[in-house]
PDB file of N, CA and C in Angstrom:
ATOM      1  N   UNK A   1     -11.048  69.027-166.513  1.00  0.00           N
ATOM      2  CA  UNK A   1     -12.301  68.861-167.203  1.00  0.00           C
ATOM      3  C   UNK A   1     -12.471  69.955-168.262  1.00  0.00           C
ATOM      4  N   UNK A   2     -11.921  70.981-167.875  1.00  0.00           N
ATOM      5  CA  UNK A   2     -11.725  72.146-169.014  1.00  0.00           C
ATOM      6  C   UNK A   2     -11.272  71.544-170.156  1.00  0.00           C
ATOM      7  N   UNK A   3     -10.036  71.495-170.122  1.00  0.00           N
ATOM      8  CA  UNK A   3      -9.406  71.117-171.510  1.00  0.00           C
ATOM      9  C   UNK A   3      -9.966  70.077-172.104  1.00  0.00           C
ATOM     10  N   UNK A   4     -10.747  68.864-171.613  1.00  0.00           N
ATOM     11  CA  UNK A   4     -11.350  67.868-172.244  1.00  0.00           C
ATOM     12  C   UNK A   4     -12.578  68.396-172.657  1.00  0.00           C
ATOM     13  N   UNK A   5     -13.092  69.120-172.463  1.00  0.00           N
ATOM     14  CA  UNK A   5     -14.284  69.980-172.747  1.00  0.00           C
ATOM     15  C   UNK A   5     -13.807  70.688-173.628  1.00  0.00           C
ATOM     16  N   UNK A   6     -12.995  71.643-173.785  1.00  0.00           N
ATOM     17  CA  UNK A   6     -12.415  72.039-175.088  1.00  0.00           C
ATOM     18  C   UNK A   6     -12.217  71.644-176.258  1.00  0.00           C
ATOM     19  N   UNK A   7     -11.407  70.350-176.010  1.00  0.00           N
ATOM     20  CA  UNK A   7     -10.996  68.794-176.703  1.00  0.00           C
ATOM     21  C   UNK A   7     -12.160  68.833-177.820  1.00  0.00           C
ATOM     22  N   UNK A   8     -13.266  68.391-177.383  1.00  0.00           N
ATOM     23  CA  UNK A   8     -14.725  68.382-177.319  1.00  0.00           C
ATOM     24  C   UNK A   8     -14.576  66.743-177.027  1.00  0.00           C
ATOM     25  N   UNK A   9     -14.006  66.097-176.066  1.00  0.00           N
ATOM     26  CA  UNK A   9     -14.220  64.712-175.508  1.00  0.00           C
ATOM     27  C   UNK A   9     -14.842  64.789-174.573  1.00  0.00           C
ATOM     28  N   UNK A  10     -15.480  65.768-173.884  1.00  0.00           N
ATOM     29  CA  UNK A  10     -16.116  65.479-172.895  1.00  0.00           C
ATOM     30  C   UNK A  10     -17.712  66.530-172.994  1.00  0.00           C
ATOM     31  N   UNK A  11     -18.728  66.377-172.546  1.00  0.00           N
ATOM     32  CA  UNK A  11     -19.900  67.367-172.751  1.00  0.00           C
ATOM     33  C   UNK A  11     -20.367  67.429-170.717  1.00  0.00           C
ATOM     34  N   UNK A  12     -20.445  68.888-170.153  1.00  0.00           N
ATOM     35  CA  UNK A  12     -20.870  69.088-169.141  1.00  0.00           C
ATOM     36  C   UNK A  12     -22.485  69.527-168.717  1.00  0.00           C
ATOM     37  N   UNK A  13     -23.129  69.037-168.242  1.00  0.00           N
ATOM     38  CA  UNK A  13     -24.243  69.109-168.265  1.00  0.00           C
ATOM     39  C   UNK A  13     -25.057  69.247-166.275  1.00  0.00           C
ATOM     40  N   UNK A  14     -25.652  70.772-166.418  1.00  0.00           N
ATOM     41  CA  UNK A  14     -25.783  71.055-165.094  1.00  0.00           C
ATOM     42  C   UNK A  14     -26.809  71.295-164.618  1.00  0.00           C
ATOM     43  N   UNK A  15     -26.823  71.064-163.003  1.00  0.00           N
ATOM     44  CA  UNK A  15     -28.346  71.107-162.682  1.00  0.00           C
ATOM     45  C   UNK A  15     -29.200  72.335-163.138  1.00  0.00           C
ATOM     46  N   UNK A  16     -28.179  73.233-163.493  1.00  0.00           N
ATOM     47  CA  UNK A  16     -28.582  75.095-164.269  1.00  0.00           C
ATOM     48  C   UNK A  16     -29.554  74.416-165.454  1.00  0.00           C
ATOM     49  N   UNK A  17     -29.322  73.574-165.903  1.00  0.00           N
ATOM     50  CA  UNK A  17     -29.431  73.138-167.419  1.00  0.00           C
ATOM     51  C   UNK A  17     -30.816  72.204-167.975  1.00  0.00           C
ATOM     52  N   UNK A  18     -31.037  71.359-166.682  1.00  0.00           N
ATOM     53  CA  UNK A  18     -31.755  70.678-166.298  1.00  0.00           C
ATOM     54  C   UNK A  18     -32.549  70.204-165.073  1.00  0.00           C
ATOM     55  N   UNK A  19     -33.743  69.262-164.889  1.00  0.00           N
ATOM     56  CA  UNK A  19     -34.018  69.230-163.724  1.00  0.00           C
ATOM     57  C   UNK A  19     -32.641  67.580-162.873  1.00  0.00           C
ATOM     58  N   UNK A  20     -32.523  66.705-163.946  1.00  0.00           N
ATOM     59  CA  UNK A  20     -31.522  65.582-163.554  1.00  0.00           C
ATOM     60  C   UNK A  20     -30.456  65.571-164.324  1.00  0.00           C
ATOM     61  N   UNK A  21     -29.432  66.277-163.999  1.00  0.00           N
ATOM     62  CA  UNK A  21     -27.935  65.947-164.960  1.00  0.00           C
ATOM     63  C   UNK A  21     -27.617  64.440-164.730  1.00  0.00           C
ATOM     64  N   UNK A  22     -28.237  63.706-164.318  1.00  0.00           N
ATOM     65  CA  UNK A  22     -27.471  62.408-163.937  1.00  0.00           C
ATOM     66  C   UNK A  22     -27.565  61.416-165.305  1.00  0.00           C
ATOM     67  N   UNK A  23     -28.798  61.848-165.931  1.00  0.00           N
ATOM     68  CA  UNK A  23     -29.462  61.129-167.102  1.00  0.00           C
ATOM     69  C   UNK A  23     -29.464  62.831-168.472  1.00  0.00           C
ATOM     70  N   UNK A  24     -28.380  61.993-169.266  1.00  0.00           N
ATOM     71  CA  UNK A  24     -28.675  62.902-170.467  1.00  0.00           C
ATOM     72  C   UNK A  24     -29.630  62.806-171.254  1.00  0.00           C
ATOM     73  N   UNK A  25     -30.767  63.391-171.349  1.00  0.00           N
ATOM     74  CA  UNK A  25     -32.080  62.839-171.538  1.00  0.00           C
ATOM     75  C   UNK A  25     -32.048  63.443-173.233  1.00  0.00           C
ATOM     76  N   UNK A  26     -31.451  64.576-173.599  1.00  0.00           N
ATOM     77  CA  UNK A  26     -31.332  64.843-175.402  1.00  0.00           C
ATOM     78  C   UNK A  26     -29.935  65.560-175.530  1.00  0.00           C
ATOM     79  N   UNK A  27     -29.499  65.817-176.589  1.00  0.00           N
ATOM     80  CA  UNK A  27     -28.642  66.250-177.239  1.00  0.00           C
ATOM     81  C   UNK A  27     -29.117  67.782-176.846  1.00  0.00           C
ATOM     82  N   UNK A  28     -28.181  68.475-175.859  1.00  0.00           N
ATOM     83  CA  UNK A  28     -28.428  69.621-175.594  1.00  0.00           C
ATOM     84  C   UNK A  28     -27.759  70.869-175.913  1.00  0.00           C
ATOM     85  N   UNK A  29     -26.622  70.414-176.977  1.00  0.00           N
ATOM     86  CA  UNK A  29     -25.774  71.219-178.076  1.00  0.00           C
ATOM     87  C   UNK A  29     -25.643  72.006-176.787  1.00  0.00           C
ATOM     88  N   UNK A  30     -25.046  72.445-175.850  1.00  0.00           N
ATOM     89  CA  UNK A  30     -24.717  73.663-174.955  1.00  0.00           C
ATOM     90  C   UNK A  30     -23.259  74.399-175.460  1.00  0.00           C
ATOM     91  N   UNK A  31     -23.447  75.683-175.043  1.00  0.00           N
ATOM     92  CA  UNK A  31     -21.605  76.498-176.100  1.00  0.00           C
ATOM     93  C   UNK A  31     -20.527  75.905-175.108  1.00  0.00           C
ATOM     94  N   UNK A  32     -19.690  75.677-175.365  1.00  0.00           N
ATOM     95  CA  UNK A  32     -18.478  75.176-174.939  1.00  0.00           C
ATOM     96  C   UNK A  32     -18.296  76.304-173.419  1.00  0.00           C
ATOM     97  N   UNK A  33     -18.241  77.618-173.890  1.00  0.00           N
ATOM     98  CA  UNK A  33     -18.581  78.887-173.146  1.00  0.00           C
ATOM     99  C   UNK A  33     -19.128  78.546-171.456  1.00  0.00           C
ATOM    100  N   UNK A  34     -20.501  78.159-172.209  1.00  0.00           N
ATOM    101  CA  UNK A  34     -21.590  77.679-170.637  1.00  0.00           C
ATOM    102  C   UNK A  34     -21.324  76.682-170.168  1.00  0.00           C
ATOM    103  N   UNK A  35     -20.570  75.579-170.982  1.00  0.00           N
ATOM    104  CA  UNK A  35     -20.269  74.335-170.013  1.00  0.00           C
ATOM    105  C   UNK A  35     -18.894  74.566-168.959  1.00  0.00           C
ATOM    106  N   UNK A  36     -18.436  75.506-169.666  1.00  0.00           N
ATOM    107  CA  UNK A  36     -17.006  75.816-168.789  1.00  0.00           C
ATOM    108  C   UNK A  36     -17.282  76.592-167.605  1.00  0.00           C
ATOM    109  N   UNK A  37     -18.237  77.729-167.929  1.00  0.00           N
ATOM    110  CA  UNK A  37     -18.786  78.455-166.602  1.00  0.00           C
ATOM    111  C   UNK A  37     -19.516  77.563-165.635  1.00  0.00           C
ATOM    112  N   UNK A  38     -20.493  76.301-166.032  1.00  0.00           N
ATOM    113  CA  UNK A  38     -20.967  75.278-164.976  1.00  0.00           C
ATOM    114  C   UNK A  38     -20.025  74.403-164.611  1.00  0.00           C
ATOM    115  N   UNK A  39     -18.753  74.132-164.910  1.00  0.00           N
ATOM    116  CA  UNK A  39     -17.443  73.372-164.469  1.00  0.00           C
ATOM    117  C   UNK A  39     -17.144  74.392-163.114  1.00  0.00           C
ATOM    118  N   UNK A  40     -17.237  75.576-163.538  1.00  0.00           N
ATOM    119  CA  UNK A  40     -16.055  76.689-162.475  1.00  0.00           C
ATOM    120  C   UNK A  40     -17.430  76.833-161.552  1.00  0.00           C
ATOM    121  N   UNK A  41     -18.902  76.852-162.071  1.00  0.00           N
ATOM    122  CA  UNK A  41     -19.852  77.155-160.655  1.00  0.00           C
ATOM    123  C   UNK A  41     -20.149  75.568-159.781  1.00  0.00           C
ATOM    124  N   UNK A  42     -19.336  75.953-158.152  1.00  0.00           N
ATOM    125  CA  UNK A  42     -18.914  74.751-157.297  1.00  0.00           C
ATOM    126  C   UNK A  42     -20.435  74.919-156.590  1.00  0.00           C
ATOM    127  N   UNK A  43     -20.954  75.803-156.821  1.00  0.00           N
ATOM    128  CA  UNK A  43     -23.057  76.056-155.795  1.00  0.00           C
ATOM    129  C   UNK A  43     -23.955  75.121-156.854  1.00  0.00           C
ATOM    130  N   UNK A  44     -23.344  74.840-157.666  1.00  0.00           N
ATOM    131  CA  UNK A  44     -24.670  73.825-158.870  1.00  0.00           C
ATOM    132  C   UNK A  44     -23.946  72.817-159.037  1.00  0.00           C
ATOM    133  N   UNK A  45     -24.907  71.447-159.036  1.00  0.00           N
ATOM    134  CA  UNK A  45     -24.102  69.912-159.838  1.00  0.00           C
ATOM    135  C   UNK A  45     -24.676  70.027-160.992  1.00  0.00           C
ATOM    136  N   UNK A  46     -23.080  69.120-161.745  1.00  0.00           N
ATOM    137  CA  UNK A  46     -22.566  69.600-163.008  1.00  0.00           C
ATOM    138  C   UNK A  46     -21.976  67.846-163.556  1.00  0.00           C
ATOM    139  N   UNK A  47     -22.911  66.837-163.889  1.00  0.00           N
ATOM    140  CA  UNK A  47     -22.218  65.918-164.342  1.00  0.00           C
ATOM    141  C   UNK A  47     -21.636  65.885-165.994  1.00  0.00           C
ATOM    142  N   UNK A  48     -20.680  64.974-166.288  1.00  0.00           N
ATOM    143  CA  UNK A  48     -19.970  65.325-167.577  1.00  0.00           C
ATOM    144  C   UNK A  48     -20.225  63.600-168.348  1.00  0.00           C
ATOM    145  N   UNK A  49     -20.533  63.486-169.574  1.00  0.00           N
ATOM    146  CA  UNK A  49     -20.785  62.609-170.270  1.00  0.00           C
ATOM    147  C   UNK A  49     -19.332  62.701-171.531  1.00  0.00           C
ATOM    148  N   UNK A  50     -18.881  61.722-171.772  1.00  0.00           N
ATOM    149  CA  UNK A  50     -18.218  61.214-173.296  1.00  0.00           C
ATOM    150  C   UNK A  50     -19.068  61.881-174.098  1.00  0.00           C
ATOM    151  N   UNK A  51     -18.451  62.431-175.198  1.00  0.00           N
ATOM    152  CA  UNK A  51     -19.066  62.738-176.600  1.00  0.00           C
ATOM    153  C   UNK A  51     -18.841  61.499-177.380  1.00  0.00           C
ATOM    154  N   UNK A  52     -19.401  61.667-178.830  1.00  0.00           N
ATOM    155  CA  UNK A  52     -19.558  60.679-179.966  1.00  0.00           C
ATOM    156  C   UNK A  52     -17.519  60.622-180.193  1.00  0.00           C
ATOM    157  N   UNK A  53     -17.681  61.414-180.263  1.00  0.00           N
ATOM    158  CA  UNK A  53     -15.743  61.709-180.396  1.00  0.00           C
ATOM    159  C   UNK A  53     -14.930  61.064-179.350  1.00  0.00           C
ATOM    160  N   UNK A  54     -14.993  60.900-178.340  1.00  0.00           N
ATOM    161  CA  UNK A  54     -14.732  59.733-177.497  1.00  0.00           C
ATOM    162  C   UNK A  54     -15.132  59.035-177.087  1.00  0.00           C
ATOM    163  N   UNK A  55     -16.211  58.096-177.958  1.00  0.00           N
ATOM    164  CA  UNK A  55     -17.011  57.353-177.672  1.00  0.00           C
ATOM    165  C   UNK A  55     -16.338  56.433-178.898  1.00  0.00           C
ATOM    166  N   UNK A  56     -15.915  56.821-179.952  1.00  0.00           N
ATOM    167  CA  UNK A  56     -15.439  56.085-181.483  1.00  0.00           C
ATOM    168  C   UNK A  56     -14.842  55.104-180.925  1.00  0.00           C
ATOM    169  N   UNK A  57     -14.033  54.837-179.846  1.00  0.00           N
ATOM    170  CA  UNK A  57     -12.954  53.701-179.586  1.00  0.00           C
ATOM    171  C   UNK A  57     -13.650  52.978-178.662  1.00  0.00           C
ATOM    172  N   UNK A  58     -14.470  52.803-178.616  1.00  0.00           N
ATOM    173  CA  UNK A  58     -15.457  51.914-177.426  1.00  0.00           C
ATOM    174  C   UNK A  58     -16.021  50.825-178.420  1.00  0.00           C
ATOM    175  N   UNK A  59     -15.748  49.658-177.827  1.00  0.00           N
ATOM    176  CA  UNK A  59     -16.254  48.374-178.809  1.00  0.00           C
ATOM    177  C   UNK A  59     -17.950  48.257-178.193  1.00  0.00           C
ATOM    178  N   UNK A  60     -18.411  48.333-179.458  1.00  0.00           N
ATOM    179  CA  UNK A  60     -20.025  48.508-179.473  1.00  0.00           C
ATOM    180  C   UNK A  60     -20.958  46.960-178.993  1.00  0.00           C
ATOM    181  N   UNK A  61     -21.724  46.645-178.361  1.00  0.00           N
ATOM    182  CA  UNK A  61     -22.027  45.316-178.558  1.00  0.00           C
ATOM    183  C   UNK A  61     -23.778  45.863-179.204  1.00  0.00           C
ATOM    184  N   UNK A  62     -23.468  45.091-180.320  1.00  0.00           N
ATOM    185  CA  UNK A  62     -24.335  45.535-181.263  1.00  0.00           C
ATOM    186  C   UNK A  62     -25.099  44.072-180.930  1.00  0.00           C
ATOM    187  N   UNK A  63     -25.270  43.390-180.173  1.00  0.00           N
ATOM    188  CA  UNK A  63     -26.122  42.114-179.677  1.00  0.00           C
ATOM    189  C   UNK A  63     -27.522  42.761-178.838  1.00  0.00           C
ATOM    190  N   UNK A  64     -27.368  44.226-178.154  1.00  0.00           N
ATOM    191  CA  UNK A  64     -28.400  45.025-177.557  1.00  0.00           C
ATOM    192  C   UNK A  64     -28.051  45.722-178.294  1.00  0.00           C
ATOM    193  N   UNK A  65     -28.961  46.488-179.084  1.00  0.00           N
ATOM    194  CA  UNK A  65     -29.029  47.823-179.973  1.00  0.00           C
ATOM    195  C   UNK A  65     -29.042  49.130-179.202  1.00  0.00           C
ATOM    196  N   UNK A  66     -30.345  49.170-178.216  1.00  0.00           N
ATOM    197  CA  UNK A  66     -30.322  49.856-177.694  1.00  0.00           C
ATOM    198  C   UNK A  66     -29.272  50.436-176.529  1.00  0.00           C
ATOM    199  N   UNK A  67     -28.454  49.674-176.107  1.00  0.00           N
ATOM    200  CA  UNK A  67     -26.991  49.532-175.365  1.00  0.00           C
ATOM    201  C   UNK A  67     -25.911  50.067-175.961  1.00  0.00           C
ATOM    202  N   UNK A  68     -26.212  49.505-177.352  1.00  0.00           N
ATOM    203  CA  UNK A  68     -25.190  50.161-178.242  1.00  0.00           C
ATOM    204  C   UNK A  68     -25.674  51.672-178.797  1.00  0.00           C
ATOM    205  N   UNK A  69     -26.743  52.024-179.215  1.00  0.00           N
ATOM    206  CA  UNK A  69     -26.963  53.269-179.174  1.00  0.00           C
ATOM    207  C   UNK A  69     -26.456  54.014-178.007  1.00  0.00           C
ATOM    208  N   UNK A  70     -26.294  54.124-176.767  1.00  0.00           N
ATOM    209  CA  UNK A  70     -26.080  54.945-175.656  1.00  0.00           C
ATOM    210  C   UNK A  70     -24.375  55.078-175.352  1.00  0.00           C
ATOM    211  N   UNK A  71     -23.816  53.859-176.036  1.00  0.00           N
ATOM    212  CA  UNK A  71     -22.701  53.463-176.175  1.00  0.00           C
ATOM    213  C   UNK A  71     -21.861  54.543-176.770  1.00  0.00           C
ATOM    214  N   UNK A  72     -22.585  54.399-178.350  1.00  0.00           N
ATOM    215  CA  UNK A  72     -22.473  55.646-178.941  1.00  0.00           C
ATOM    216  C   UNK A  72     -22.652  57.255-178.912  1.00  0.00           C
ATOM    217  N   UNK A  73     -23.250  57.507-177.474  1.00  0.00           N
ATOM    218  CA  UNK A  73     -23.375  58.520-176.806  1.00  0.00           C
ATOM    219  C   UNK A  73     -24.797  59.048-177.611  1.00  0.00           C
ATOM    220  N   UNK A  74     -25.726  58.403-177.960  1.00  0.00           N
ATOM    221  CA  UNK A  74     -26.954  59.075-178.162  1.00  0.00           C
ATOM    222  C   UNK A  74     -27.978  59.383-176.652  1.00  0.00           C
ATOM    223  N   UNK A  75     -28.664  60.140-176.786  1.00  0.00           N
ATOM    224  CA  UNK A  75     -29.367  60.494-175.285  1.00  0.00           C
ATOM    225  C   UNK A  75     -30.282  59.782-174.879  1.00  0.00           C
ATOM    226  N   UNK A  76     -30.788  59.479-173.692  1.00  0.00           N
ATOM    227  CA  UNK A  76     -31.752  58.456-173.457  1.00  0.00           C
ATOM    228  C   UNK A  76     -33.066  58.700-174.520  1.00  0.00           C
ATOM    229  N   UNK A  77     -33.251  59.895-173.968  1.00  0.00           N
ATOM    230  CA  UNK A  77     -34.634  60.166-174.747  1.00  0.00           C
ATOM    231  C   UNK A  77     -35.322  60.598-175.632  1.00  0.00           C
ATOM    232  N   UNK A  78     -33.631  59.993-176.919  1.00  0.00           N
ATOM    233  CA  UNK A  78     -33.796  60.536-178.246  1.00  0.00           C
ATOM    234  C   UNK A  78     -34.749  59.499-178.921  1.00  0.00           C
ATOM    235  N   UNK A  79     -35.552  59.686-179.675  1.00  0.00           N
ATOM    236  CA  UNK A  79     -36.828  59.308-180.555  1.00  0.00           C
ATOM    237  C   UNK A  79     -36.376  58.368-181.492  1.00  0.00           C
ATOM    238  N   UNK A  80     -37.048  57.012-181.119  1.00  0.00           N
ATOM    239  CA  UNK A  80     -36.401  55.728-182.000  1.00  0.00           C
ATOM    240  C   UNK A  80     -37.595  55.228-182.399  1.00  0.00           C
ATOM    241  N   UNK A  81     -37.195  54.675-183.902  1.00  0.00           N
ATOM    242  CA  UNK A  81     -38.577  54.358-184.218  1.00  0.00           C
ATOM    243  C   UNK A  81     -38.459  52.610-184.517  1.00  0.00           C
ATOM    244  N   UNK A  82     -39.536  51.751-184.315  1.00  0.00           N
ATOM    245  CA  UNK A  82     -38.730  49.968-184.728  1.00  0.00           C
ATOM    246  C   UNK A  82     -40.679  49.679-185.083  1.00  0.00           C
ATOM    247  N   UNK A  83     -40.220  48.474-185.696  1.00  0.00           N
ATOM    248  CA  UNK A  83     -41.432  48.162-186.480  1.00  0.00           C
ATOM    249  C   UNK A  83     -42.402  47.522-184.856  1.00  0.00           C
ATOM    250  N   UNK A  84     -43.186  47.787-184.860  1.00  0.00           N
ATOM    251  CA  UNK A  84     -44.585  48.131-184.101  1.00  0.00           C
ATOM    252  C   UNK A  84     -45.012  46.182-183.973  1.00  0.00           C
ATOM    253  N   UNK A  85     -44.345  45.453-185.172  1.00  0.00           N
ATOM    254  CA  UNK A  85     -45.044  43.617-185.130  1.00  0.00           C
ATOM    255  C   UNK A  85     -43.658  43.299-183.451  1.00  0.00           C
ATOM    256  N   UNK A  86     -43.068  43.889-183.510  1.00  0.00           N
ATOM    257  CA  UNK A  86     -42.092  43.991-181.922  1.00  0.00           C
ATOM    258  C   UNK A  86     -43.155  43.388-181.228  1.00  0.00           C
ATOM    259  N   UNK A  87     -43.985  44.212-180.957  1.00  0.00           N
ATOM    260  CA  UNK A  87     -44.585  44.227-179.785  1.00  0.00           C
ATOM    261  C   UNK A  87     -45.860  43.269-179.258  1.00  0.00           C
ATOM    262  N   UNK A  88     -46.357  42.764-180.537  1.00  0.00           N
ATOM    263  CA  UNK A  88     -46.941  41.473-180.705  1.00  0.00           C
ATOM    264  C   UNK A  88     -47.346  40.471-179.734  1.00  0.00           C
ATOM    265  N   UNK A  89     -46.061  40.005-179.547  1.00  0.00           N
ATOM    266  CA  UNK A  89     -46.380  39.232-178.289  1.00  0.00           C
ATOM    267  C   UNK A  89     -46.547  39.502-177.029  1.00  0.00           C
ATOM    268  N   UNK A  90     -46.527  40.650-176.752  1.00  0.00           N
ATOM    269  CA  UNK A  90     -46.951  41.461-176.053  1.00  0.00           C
ATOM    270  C   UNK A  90     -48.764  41.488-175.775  1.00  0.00           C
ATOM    271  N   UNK A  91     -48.310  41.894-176.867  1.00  0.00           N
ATOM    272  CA  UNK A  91     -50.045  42.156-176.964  1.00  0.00           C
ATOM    273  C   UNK A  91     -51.166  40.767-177.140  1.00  0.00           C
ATOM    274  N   UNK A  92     -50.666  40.011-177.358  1.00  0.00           N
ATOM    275  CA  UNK A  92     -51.457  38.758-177.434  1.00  0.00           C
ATOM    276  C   UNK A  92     -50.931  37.914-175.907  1.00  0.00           C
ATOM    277  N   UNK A  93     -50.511  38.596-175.085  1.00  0.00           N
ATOM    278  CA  UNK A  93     -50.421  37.910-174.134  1.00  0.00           C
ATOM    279  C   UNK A  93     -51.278  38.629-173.001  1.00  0.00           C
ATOM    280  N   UNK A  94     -52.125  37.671-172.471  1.00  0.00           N
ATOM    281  CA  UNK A  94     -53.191  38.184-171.285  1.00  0.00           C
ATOM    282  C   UNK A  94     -52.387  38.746-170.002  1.00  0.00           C
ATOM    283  N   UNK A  95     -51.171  39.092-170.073  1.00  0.00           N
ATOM    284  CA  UNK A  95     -50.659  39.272-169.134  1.00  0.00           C
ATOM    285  C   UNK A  95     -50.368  40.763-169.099  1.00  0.00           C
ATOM    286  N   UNK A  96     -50.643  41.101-169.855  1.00  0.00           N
ATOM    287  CA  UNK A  96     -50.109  42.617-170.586  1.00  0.00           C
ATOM    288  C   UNK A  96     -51.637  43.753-171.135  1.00  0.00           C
ATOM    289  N   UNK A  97     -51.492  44.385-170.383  1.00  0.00           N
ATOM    290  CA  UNK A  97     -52.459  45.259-170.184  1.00  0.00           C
ATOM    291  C   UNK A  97     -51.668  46.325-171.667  1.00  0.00           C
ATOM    292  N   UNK A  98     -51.926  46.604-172.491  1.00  0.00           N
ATOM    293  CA  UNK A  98     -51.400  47.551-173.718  1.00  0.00           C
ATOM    294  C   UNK A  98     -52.508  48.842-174.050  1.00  0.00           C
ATOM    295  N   UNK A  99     -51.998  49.898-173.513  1.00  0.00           N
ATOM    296  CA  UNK A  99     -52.608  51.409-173.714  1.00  0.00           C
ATOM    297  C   UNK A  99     -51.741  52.676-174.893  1.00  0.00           C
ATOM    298  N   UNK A 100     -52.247  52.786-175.827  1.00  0.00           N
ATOM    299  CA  UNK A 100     -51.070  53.172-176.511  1.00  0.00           C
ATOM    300  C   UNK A 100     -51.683  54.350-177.077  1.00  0.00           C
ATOM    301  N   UNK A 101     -52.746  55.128-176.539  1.00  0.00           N
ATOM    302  CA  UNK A 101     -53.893  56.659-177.065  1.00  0.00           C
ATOM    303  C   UNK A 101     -53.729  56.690-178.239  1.00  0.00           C
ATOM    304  N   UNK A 102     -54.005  55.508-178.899  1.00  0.00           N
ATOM    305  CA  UNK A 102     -54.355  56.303-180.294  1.00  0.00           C
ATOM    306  C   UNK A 102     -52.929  56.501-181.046  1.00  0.00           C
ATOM    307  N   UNK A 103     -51.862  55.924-180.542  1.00  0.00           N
ATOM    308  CA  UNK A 103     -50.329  56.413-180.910  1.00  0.00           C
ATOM    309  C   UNK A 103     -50.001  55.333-181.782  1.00  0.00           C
TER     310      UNK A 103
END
């Protein structure tokens, strides 16, 4: 896992780091340095995600966007913006309670 971490094909991400390594929730740029020291510390979990760099050879299904964004190794809970008439039917349906503060 070292050397692929070196590579930069692989990104390590640890419970040191976060409260859930299981979900890469942003782009957490960490130094190559600290991900190697949370590889070698065996007392903390330490899951490892694909980078964009080994992510290039992965056939995208651009039929879910959002599938394909993650595909591409973007983080869950990076900030996407889509036109707002989306949600429409949503909102005109009595089934759907819509609270959105003012956002």
């Amino acid at each position: 896992m070292i050397e692929l971490i070196n590579e930069g094909m692989v990104e390590a991400i640890s419970e040191k780091d976060v409260l859930n390594p299981h979900i890469k929730e942003f782009d957490m740029n960490l130094p190559i340095e600290h991900q190697i020291e949370s590889v070698k510390n065996l007392k903390s979990h330490t899951c490892f995600y694909p980078t964009a760099k080994t992510l290039q050879r992965v056939d995208m299904d651009y039929k879910r966007p959002y599938t394909a964004l993650m595909q591409n190794g973007k983080a869950q809970f990076d900030i996407i913006f889509f036109d707002v008439e989306i949600l429409e039917r949503y909102n005109n349906n009595p089934k759907f309670l819509i609270l959105d503060n003012g956002y």
